[in-house]
N, C-alpha and C. Protein backbone atom coordinates (compact mmCIF):
# COMPACT_ATOMS: atom_id res chain seq x y z
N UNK A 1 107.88 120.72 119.11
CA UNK A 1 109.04 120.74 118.26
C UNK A 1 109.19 119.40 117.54
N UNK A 2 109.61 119.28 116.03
CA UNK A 2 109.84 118.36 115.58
C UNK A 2 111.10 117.45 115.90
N UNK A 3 111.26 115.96 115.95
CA UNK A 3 111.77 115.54 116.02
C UNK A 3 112.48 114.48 115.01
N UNK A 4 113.23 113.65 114.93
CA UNK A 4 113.74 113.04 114.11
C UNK A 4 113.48 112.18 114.48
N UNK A 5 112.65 111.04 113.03
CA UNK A 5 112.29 109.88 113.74
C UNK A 5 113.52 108.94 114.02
N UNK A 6 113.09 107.85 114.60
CA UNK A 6 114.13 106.45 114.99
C UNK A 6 115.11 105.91 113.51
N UNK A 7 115.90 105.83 113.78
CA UNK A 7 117.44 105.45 112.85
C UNK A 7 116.67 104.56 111.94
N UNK A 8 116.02 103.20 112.35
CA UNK A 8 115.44 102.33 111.52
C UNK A 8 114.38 103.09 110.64
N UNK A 9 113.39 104.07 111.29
CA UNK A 9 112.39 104.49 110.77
C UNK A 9 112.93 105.61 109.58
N UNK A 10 114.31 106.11 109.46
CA UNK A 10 114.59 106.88 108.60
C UNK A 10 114.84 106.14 107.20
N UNK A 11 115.43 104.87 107.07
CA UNK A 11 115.79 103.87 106.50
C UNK A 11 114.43 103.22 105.44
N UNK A 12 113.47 103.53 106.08
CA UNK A 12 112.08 102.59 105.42
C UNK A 12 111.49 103.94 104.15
N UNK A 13 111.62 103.22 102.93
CA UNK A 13 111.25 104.16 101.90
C UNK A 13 109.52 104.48 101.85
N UNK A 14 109.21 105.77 101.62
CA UNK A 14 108.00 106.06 101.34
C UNK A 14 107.07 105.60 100.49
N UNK A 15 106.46 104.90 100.93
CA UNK A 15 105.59 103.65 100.40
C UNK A 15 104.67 104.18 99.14
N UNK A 16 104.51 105.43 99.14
CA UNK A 16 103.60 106.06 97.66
C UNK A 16 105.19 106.59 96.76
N UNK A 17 105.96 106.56 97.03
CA UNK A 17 106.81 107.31 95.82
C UNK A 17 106.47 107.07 94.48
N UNK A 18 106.45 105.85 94.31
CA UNK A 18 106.26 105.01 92.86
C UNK A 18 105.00 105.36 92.53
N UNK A 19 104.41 105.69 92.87
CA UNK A 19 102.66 106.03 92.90
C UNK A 19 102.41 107.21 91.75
N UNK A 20 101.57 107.06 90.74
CA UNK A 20 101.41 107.72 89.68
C UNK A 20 99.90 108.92 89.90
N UNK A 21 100.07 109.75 90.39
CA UNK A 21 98.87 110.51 90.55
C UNK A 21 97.59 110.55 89.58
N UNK A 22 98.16 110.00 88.10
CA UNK A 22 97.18 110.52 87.31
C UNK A 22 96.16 108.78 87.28
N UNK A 23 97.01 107.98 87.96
CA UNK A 23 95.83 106.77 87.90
C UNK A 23 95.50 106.60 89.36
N UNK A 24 95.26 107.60 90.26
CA UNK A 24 94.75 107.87 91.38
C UNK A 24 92.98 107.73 91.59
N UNK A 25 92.42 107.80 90.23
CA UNK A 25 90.83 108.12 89.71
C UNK A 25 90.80 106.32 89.61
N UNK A 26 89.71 106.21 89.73
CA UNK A 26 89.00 104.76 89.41
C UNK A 26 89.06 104.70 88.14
N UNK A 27 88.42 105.26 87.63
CA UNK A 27 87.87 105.20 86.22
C UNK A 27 89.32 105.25 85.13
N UNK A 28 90.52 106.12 85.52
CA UNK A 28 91.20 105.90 84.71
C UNK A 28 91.52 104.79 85.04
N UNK A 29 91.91 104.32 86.38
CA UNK A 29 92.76 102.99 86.42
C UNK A 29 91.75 101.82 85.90
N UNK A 30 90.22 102.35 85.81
CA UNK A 30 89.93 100.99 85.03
C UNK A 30 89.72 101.01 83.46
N UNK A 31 90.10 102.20 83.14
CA UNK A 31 90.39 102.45 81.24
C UNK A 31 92.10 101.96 81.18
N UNK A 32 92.56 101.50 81.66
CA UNK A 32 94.11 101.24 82.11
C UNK A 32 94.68 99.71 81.87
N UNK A 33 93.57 99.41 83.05
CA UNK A 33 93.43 98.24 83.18
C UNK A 33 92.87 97.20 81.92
N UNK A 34 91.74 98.25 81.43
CA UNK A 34 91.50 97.04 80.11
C UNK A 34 92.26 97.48 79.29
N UNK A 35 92.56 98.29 78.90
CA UNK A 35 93.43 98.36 77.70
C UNK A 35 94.63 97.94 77.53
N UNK A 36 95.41 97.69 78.53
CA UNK A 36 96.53 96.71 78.97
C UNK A 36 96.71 94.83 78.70
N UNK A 37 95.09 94.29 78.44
CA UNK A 37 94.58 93.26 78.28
C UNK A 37 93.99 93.23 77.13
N UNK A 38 93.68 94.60 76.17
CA UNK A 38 93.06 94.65 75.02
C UNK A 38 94.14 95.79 74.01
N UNK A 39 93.92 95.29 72.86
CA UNK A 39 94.84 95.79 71.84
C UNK A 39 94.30 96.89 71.71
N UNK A 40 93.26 96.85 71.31
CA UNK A 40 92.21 98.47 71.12
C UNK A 40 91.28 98.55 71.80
N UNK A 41 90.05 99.46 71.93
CA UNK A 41 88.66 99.26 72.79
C UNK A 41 88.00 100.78 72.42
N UNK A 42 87.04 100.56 71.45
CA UNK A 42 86.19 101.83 71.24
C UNK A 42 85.46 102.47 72.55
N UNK A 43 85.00 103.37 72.55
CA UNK A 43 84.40 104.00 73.19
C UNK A 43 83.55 103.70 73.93
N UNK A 44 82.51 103.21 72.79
CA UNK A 44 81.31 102.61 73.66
C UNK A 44 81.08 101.03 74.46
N UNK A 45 82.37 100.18 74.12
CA UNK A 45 82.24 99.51 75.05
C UNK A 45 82.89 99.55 76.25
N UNK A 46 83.92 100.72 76.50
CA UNK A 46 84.80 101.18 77.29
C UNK A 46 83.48 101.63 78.29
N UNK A 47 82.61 102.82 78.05
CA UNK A 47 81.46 103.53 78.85
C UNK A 47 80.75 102.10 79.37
N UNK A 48 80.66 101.27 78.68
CA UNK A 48 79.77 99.94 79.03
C UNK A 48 80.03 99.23 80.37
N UNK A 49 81.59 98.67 79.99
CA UNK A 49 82.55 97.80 81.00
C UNK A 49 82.71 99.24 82.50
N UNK A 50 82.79 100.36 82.01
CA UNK A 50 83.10 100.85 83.19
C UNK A 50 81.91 101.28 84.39
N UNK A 51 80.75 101.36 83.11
CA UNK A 51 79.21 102.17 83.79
C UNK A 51 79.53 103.30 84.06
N UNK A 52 79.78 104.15 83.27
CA UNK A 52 79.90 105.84 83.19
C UNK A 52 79.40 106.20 82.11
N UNK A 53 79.20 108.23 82.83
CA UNK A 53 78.61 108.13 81.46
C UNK A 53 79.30 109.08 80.08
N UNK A 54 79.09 108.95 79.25
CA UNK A 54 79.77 109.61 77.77
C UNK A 54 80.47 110.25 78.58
N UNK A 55 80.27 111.63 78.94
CA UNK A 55 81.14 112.68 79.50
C UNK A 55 82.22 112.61 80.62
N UNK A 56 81.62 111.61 81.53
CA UNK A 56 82.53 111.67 82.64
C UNK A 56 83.52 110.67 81.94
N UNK A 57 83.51 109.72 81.49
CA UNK A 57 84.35 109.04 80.47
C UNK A 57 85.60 109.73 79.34
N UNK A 58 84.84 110.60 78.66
CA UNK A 58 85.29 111.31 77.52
C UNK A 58 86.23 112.31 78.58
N UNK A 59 85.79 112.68 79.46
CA UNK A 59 87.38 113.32 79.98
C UNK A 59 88.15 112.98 80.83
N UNK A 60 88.01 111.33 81.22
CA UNK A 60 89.32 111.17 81.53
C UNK A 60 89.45 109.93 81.13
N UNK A 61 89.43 109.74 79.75
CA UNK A 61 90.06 109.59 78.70
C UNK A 61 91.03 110.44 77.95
N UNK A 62 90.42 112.19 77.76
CA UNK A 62 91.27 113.39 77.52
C UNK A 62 92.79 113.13 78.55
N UNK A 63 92.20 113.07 79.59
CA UNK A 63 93.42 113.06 80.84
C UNK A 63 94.61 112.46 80.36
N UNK A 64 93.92 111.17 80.17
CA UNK A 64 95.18 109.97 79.95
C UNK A 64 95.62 110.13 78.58
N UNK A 65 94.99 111.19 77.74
CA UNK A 65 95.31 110.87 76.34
C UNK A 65 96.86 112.50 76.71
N UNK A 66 96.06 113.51 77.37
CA UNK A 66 97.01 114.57 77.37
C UNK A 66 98.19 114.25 77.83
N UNK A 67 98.37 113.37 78.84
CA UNK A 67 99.58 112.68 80.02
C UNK A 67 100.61 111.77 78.48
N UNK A 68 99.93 111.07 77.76
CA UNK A 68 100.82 110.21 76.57
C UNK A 68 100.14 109.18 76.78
N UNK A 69 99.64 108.92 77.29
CA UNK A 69 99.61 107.36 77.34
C UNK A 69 98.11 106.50 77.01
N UNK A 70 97.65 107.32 76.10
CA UNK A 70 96.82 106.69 75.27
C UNK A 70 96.68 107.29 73.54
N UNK A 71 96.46 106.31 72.55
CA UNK A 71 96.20 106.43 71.37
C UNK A 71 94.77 106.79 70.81
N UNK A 72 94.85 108.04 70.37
CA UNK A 72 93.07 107.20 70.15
C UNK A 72 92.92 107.79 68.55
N UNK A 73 92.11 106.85 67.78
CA UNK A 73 92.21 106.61 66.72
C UNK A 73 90.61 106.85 66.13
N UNK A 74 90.04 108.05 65.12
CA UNK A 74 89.15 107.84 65.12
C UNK A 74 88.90 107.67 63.49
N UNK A 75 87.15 107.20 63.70
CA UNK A 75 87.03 106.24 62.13
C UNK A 75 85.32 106.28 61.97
N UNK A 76 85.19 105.58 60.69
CA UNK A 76 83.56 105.45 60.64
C UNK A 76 83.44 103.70 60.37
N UNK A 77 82.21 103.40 61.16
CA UNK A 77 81.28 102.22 60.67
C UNK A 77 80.56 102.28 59.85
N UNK A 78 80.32 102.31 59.15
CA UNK A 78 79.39 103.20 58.10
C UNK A 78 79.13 103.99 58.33
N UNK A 79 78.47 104.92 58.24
CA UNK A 79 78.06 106.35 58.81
C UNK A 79 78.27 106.64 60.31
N UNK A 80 78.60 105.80 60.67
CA UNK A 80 78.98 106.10 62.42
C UNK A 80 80.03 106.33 62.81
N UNK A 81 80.48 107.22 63.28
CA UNK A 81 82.19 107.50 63.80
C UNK A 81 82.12 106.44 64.84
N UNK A 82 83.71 106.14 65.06
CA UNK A 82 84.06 104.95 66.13
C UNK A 82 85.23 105.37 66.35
N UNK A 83 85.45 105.85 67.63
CA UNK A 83 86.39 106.13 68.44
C UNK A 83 87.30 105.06 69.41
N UNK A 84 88.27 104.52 68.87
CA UNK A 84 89.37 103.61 69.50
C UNK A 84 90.03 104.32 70.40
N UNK A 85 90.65 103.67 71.12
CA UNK A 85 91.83 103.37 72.45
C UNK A 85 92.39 102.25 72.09
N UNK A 86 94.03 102.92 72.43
CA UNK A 86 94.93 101.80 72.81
C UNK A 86 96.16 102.52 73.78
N UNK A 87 96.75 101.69 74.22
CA UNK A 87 97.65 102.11 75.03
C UNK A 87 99.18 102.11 74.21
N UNK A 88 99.67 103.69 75.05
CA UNK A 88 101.11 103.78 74.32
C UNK A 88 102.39 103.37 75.32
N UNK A 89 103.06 102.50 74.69
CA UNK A 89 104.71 102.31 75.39
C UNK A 89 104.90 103.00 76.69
N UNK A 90 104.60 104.29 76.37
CA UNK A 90 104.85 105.38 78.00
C UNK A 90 103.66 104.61 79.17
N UNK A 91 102.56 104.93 78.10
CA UNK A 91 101.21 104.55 79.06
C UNK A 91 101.63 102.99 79.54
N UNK A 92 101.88 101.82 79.17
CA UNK A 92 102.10 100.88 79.30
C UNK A 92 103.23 100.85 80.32
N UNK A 93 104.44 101.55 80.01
CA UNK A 93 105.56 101.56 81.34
C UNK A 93 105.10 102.17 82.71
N UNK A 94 104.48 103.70 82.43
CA UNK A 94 104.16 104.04 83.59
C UNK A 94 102.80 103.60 84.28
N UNK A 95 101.97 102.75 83.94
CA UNK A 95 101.17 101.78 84.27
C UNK A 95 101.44 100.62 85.21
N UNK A 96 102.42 100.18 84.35
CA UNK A 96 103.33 98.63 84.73
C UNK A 96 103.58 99.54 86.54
N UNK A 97 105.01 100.64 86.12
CA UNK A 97 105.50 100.89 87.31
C UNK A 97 104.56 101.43 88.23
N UNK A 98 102.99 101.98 88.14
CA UNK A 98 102.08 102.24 89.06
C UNK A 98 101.92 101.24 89.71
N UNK A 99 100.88 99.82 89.46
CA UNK A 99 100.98 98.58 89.73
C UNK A 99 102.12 98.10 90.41
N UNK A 100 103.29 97.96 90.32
CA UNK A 100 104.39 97.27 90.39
C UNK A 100 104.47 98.23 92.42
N UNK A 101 104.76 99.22 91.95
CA UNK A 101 104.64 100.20 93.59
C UNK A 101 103.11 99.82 94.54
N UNK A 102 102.27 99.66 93.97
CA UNK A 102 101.00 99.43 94.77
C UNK A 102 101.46 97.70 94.74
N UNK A 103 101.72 97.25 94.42
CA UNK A 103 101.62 95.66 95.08
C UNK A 103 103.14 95.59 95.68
N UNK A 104 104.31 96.83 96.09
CA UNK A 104 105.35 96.62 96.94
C UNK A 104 104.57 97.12 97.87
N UNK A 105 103.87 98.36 97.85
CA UNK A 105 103.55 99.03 99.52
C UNK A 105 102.28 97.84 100.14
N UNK A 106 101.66 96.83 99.12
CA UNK A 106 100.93 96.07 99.79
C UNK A 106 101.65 94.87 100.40
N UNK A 107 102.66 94.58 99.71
CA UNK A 107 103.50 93.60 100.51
C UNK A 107 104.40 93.93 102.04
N UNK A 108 104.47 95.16 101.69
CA UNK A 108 105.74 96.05 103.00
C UNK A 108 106.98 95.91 102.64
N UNK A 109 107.26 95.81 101.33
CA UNK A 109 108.69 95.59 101.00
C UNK A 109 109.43 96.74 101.14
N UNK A 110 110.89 96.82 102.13
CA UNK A 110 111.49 97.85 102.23
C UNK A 110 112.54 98.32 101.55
């Protein structure tokens, strides 16, 4: 039978609440991460910095683009299309507050 934990133990908040599921993936949190430090970032140096490849890249990039929180802007180099990233206000807040919850549950702040 279940029980109810200890008075103190009811009191201590759930350390993932703040926790954003959709930057749960490596790869987004490290398309996240640079783009937070970079104004824009095409494609191909995004696949570069992360070591993935086109595809596994290209969709979760889709991910983060379907969620809001990326821009992507596309264009030519001369005859070459060039596909930008940047991060949007949403993407940037709910980023911040992902981060911000992973370095409280690493501290133990209650």
């Amino acid at each position: 039978m279940y029980k109810n934990p200890p008075l103190g133990d009811r009191d201590m908040k759930n350390p993932i609440t703040g926790l954003n599921k959709v930057f749960d993936n490596r790869i987004r949190l490290g398309v996240m991460s640079i783009l937070m430090v970079n104004e824009e970032i095409n494609f191909n140096d995004l696949k570069q910095m992360l070591e993935v490849t086109d595809g596994n890249l290209a969709t979760h990039l889709l991910n983060l683009e379907e969620n809001g929180y990326l821009k992507v802007k596309k264009g030519f180099i001369g005859k070459k299309t060039n596909t930008t990233y940047s991060v949007t206000k949403a993407g940037e807040k709910s980023f911040t507050d992902h981060i911000t919850s992973l370095e409280n549950m690493i501290k133990g702040i209650k």
